[in-house]
PDB file of N, CA and C in Angstrom:
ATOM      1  N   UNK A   1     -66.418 -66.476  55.946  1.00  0.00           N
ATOM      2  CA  UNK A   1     -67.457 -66.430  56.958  1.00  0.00           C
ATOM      3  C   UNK A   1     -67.794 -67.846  57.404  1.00  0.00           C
ATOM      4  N   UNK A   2     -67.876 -68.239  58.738  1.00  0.00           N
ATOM      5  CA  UNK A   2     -68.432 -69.510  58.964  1.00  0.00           C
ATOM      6  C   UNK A   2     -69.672 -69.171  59.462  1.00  0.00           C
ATOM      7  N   UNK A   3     -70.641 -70.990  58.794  1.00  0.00           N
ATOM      8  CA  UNK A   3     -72.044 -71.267  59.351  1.00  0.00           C
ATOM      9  C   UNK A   3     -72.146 -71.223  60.175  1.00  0.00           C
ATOM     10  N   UNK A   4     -73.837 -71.994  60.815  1.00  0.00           N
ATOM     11  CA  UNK A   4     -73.670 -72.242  61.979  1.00  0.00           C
ATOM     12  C   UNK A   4     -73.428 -73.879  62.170  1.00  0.00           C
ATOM     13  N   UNK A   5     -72.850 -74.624  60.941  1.00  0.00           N
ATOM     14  CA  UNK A   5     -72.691 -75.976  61.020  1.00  0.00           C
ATOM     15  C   UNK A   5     -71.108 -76.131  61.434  1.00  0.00           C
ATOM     16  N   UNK A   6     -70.460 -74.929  60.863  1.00  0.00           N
ATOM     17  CA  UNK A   6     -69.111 -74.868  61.165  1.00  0.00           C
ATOM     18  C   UNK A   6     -68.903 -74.366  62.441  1.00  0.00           C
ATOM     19  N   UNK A   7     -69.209 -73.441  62.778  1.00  0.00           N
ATOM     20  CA  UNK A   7     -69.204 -73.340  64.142  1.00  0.00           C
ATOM     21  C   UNK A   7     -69.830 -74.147  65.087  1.00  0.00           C
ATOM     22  N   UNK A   8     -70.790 -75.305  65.100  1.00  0.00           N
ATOM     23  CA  UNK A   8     -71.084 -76.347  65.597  1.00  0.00           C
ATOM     24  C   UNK A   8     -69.546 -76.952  65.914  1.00  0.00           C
ATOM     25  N   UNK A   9     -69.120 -77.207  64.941  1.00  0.00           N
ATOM     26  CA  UNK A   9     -68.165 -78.599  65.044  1.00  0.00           C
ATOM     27  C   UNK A   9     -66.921 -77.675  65.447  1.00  0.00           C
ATOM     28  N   UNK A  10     -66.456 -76.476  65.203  1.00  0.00           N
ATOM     29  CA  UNK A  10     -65.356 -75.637  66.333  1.00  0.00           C
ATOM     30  C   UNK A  10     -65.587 -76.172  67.094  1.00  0.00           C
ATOM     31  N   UNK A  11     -66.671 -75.675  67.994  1.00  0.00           N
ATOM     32  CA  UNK A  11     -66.907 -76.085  69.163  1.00  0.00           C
ATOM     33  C   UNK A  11     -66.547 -77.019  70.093  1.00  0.00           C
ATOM     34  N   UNK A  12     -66.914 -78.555  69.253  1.00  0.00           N
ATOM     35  CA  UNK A  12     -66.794 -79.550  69.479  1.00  0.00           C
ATOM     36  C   UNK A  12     -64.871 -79.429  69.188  1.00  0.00           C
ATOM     37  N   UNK A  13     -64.822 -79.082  68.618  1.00  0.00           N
ATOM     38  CA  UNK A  13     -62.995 -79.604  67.818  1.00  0.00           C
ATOM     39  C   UNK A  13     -62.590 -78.734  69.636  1.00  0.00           C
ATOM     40  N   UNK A  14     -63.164 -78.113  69.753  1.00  0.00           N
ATOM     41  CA  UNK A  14     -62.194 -77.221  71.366  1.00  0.00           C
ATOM     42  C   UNK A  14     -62.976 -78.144  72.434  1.00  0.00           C
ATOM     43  N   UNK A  15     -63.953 -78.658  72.358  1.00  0.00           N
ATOM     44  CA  UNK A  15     -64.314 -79.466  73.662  1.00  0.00           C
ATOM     45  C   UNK A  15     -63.182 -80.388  73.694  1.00  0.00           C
ATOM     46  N   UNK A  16     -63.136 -81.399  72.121  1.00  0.00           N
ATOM     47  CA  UNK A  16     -61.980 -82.526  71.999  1.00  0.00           C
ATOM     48  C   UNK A  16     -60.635 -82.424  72.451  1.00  0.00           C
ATOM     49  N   UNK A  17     -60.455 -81.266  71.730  1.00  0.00           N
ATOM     50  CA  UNK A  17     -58.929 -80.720  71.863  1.00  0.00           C
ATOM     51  C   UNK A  17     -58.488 -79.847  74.135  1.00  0.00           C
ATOM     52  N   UNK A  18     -59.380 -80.339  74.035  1.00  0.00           N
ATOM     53  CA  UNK A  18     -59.243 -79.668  75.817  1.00  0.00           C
ATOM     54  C   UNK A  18     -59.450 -80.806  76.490  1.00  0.00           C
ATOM     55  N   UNK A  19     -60.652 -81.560  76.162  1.00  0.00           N
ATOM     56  CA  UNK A  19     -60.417 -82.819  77.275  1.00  0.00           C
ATOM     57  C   UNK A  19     -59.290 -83.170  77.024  1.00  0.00           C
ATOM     58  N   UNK A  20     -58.245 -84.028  76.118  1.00  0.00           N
ATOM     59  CA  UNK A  20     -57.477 -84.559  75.014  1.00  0.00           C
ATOM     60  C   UNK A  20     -56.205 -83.977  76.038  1.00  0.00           C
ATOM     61  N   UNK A  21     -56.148 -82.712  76.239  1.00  0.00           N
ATOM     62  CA  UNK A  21     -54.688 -81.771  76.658  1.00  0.00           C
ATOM     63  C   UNK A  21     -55.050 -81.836  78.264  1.00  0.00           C
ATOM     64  N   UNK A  22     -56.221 -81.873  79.103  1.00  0.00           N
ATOM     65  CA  UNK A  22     -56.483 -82.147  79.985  1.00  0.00           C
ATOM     66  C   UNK A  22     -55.887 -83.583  80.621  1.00  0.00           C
ATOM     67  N   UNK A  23     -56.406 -84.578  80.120  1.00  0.00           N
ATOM     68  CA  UNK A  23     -56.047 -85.882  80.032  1.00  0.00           C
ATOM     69  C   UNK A  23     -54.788 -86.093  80.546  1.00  0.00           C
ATOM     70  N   UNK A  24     -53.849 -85.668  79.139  1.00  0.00           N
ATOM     71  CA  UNK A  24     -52.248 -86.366  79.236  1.00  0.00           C
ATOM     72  C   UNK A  24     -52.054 -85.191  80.378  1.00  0.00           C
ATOM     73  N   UNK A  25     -52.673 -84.009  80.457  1.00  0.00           N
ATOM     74  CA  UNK A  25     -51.766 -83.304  81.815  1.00  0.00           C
ATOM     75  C   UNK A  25     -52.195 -83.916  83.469  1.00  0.00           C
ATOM     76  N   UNK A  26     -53.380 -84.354  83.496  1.00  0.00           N
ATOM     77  CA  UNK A  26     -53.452 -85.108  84.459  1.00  0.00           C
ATOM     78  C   UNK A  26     -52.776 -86.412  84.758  1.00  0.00           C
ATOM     79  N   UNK A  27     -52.514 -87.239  83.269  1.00  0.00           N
ATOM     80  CA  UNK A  27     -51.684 -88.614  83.422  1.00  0.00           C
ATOM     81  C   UNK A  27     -50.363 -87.466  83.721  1.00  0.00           C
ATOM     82  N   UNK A  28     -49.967 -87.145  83.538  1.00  0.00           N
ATOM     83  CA  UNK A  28     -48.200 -87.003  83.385  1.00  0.00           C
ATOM     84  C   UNK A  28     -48.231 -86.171  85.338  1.00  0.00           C
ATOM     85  N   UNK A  29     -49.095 -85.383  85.698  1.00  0.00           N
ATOM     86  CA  UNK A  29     -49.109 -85.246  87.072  1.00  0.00           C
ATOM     87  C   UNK A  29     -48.927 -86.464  87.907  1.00  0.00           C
ATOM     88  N   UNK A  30     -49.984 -87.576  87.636  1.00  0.00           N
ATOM     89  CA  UNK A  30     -50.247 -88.803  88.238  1.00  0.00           C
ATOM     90  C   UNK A  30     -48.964 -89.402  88.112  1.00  0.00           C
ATOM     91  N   UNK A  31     -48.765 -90.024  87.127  1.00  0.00           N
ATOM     92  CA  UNK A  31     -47.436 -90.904  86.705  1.00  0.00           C
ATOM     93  C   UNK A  31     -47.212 -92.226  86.816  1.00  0.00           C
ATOM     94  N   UNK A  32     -48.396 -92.694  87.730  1.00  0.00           N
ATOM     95  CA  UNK A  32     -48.422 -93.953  87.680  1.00  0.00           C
ATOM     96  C   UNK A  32     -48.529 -94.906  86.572  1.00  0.00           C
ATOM     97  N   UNK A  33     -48.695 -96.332  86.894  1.00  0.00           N
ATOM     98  CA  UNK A  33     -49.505 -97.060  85.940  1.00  0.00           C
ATOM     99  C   UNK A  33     -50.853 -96.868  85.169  1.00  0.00           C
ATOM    100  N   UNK A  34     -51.760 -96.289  86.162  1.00  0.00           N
ATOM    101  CA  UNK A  34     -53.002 -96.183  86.165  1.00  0.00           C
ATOM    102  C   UNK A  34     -53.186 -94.994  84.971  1.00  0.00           C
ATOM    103  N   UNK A  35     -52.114 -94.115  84.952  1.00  0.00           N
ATOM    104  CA  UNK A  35     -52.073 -93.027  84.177  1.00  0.00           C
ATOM    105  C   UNK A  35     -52.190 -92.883  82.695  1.00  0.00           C
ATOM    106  N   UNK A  36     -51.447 -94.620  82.255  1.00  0.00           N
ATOM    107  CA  UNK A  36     -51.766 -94.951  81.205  1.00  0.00           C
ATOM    108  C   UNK A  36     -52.880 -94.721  80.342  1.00  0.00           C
ATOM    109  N   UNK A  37     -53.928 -94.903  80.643  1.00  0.00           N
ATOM    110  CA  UNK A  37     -55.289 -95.077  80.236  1.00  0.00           C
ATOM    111  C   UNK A  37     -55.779 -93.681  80.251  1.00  0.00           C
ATOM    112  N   UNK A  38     -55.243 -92.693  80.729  1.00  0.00           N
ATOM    113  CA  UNK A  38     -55.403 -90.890  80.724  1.00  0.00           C
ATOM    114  C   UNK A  38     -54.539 -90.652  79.285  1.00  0.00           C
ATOM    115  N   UNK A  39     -53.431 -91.018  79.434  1.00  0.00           N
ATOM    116  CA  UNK A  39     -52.495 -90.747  77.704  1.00  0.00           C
ATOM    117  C   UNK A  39     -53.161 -91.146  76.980  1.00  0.00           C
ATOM    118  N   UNK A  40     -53.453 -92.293  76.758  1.00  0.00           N
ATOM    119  CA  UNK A  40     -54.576 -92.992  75.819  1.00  0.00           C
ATOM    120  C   UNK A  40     -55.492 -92.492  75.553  1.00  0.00           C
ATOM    121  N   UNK A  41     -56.425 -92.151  76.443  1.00  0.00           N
ATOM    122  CA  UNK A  41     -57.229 -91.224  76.255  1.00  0.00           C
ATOM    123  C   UNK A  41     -57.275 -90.110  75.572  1.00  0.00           C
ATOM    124  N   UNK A  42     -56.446 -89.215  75.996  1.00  0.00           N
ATOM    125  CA  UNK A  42     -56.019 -87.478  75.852  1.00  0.00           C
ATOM    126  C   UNK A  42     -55.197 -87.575  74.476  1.00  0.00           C
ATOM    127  N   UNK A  43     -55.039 -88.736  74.129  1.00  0.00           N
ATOM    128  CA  UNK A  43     -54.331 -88.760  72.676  1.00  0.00           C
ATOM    129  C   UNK A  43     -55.337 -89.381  71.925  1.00  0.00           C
ATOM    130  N   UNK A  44     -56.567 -90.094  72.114  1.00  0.00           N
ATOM    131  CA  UNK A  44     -57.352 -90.393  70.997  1.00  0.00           C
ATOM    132  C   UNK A  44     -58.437 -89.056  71.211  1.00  0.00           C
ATOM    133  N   UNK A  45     -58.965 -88.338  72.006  1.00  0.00           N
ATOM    134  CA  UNK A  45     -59.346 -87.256  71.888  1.00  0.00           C
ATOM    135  C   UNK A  45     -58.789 -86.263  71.172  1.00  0.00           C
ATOM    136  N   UNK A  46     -57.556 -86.024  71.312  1.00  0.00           N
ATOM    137  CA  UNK A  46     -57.169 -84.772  70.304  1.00  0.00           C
ATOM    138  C   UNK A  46     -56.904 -85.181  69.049  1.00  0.00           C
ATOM    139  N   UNK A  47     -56.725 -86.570  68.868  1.00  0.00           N
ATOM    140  CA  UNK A  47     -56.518 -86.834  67.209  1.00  0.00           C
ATOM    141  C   UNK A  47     -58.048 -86.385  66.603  1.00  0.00           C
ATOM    142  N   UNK A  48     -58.955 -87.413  67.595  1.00  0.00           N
ATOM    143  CA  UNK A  48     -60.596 -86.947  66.706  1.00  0.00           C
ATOM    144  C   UNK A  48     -60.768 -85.180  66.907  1.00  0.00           C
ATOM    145  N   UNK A  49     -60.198 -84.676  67.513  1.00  0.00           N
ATOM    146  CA  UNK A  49     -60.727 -82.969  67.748  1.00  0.00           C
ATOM    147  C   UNK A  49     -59.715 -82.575  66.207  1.00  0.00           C
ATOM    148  N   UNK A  50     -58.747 -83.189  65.657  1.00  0.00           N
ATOM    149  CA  UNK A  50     -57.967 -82.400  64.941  1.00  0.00           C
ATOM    150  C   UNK A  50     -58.218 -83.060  63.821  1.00  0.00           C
ATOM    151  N   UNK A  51     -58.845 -84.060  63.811  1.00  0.00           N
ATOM    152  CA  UNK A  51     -59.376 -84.757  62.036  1.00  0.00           C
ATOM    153  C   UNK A  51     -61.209 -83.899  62.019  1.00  0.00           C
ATOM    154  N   UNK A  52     -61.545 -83.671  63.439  1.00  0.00           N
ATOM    155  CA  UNK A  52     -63.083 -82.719  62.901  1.00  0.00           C
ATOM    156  C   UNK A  52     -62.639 -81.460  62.371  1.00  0.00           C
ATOM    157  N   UNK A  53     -61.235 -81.291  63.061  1.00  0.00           N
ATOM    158  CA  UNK A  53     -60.637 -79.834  62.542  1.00  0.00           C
ATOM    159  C   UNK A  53     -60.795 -79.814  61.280  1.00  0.00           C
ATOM    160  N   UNK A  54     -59.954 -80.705  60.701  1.00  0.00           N
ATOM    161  CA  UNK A  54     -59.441 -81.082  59.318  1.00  0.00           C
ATOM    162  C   UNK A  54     -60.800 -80.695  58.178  1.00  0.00           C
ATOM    163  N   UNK A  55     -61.936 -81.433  58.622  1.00  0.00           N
ATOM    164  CA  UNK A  55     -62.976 -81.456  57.658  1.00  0.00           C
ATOM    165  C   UNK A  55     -63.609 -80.769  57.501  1.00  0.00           C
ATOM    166  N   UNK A  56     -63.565 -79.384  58.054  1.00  0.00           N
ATOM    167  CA  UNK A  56     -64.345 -78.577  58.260  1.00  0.00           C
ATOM    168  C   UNK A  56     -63.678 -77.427  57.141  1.00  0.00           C
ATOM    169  N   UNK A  57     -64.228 -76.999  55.983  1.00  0.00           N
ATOM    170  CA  UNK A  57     -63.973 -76.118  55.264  1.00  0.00           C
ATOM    171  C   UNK A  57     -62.925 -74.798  55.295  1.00  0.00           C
ATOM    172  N   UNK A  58     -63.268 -74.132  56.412  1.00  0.00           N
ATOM    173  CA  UNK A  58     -63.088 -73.167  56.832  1.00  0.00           C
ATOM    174  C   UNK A  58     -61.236 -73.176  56.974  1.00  0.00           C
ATOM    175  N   UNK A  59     -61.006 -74.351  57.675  1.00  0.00           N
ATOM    176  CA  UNK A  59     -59.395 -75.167  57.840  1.00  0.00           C
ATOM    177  C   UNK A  59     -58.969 -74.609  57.016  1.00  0.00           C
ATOM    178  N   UNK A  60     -59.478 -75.363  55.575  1.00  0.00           N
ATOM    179  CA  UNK A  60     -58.328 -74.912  54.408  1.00  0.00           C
ATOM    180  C   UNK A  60     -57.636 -73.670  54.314  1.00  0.00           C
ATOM    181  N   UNK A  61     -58.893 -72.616  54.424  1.00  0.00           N
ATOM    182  CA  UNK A  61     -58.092 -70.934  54.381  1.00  0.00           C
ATOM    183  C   UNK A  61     -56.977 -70.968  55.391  1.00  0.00           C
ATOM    184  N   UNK A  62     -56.985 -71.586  56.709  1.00  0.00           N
ATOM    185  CA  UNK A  62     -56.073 -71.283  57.652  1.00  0.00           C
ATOM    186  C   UNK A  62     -54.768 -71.608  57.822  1.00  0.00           C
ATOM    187  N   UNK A  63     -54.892 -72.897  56.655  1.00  0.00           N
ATOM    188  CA  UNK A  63     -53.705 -73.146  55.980  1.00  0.00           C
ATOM    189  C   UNK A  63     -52.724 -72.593  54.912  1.00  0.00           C
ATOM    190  N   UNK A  64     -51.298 -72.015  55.406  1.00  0.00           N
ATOM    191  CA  UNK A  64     -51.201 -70.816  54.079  1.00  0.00           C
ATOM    192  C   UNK A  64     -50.166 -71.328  53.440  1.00  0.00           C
ATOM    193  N   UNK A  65     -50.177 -70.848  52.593  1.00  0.00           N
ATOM    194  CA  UNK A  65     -48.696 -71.683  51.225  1.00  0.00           C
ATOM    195  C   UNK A  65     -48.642 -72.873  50.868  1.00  0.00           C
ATOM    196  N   UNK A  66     -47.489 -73.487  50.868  1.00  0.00           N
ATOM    197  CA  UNK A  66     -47.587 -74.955  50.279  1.00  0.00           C
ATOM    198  C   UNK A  66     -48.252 -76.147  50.753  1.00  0.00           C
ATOM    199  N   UNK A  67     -48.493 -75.745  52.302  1.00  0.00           N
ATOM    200  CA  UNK A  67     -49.647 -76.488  53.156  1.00  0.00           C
ATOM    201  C   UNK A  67     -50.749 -76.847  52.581  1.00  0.00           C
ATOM    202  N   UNK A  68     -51.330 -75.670  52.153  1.00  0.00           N
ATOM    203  CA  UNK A  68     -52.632 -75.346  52.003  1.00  0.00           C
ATOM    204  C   UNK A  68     -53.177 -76.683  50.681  1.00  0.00           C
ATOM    205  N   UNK A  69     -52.288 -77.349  50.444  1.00  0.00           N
ATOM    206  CA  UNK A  69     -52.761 -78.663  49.263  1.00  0.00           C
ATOM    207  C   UNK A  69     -52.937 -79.452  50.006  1.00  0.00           C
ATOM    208  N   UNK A  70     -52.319 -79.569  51.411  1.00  0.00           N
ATOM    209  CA  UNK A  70     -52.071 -80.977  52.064  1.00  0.00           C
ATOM    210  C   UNK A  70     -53.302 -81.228  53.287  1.00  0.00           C
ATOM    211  N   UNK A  71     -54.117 -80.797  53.290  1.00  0.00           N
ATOM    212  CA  UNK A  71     -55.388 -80.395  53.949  1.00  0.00           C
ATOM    213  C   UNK A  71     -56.252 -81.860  54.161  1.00  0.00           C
ATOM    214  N   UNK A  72     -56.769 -82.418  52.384  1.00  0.00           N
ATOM    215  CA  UNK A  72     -57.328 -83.743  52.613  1.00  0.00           C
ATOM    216  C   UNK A  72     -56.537 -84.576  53.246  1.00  0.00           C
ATOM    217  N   UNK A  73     -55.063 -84.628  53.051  1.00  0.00           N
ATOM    218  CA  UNK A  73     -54.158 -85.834  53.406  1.00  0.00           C
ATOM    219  C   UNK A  73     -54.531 -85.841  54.978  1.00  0.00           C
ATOM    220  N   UNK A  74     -54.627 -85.205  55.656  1.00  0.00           N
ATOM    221  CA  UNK A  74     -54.511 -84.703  57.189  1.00  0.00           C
ATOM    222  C   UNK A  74     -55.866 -85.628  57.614  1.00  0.00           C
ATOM    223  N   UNK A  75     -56.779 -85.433  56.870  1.00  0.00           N
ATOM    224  CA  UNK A  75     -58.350 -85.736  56.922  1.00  0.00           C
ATOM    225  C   UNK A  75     -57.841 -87.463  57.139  1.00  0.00           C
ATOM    226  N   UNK A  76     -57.172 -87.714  55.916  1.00  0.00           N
ATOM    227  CA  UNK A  76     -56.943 -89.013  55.336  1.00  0.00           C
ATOM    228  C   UNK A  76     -56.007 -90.073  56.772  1.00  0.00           C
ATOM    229  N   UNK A  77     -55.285 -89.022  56.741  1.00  0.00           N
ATOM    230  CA  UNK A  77     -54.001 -89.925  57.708  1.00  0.00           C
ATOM    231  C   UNK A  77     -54.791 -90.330  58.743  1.00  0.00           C
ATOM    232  N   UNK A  78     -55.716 -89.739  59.762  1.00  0.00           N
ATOM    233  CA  UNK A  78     -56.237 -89.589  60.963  1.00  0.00           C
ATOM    234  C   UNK A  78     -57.036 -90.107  60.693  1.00  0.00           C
ATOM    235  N   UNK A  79     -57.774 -90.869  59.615  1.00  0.00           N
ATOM    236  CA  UNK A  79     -58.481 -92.285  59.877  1.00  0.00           C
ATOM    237  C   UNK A  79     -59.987 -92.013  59.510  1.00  0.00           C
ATOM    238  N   UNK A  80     -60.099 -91.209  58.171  1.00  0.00           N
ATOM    239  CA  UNK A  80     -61.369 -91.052  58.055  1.00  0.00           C
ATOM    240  C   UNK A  80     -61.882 -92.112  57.045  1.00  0.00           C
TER     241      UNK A  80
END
């Protein structure tokens, strides 16, 4: 069952994870130079939407089998 602290930060993990996929699809339409700074963007957004993923309890269950150990590392790699 999730809280309502966990479902707070879903939330947020799908705001991140949408600007983030928004972003690089607008840079890669554009293509310019200028576009740069949209990748950049749309890639430090979805890393932070997928390390709030990470910390959030609930993750672990969704992880199944041998995964399911490698949960903190994920937390870890992405710069917490």
């Amino acid at each position: 069952m999730i809280d309502r602290e966990q479902a707070g930060v879903i939330i947020l993990v799908t705001v991140f994870l949408f600007i983030g996929i928004a972003a690089c699809g607008i840079a890669a339409i554009r293509g310019r130079a200028a576009g740069r700074v949209l990748v950049w963007n749309g890639v430090f957004n979805a890393m932070y939407g997928v390390r709030l993923f990470a910390e959030v309890p609930s993750f672990y269950s969704l992880l199944v089998g041998s995964f399911s150990t490698y949960a903190p590392q994920v937390v870890w790699m992405l710069g917490h």
